[in-house]
Protein backbone atom coordinates (compact mmCIF):
# COMPACT_ATOMS: atom_id res chain seq x y z
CA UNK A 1 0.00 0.00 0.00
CA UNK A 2 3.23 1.85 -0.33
CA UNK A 3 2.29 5.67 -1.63
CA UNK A 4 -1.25 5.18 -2.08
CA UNK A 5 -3.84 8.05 0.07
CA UNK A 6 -7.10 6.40 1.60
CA UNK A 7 -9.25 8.82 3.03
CA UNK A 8 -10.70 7.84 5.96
CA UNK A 9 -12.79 10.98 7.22
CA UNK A 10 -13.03 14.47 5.79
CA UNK A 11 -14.72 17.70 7.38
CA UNK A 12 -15.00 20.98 5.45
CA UNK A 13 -14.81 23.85 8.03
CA UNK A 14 -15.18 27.53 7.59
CA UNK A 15 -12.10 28.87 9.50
CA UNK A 16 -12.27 32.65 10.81
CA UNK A 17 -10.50 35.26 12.68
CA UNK A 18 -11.01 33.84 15.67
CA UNK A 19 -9.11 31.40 17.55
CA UNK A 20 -11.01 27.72 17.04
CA UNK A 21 -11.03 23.94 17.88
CA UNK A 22 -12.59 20.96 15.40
CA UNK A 23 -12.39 18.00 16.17
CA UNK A 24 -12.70 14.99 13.49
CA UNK A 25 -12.74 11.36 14.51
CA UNK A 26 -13.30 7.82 13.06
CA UNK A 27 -13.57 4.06 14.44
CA UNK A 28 -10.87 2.34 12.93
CA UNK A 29 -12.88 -0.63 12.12
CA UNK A 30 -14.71 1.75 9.69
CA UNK A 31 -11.13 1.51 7.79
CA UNK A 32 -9.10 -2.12 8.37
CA UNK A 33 -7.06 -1.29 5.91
CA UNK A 34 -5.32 1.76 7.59
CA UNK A 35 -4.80 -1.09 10.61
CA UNK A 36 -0.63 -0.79 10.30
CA UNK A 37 -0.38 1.52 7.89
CA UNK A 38 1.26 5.29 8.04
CA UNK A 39 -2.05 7.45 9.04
CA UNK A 40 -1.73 11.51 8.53
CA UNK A 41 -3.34 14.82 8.83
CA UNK A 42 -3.67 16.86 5.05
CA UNK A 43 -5.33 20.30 5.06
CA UNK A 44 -6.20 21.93 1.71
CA UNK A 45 -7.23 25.53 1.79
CA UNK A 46 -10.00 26.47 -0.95
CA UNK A 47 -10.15 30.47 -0.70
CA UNK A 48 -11.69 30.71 -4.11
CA UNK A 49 -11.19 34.12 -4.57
CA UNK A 50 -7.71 36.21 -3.96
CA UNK A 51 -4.86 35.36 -2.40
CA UNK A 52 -5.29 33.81 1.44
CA UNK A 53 -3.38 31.85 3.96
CA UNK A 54 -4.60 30.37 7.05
CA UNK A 55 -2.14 29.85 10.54
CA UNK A 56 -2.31 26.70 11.83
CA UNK A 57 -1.19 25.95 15.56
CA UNK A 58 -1.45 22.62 17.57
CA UNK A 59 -2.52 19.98 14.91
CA UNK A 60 -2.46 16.12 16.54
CA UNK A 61 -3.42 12.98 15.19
CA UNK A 62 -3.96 11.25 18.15
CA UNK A 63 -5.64 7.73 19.67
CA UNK A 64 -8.34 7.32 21.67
């Protein structure tokens, strides 16, 4: 499975000037084949018009 991406979850969020929190989780049995495998965290911003950049602080893939 070398190189290959497998979603697991996605959330579209509206991010603002204000300082926020999301939170985005899955059961791992909704996904056996990420059982062993690398997992990570990719963020995309969208801004569809003009030039933007969002600050990111505190991003942690963690277990439960």
């Amino acid at each position: 499975m070398s190189g290959i991406r497998i979603p697991a979850v996605s959330q579209e969020v509206t991010v603002t000037d204000t300082m926020q929190t999301f939170t985005l989780e899955f059961p791992a049995k909704d996904l056996q084949v990420a059982v062993g495998a690398k997992v990570g965290i990719e963020l995309d911003n969208v801004t569809a018009v003009g030039d933007s950049w969002i600050g990111l602080d505190n991003v942690r893939l963690g277990l439960k």
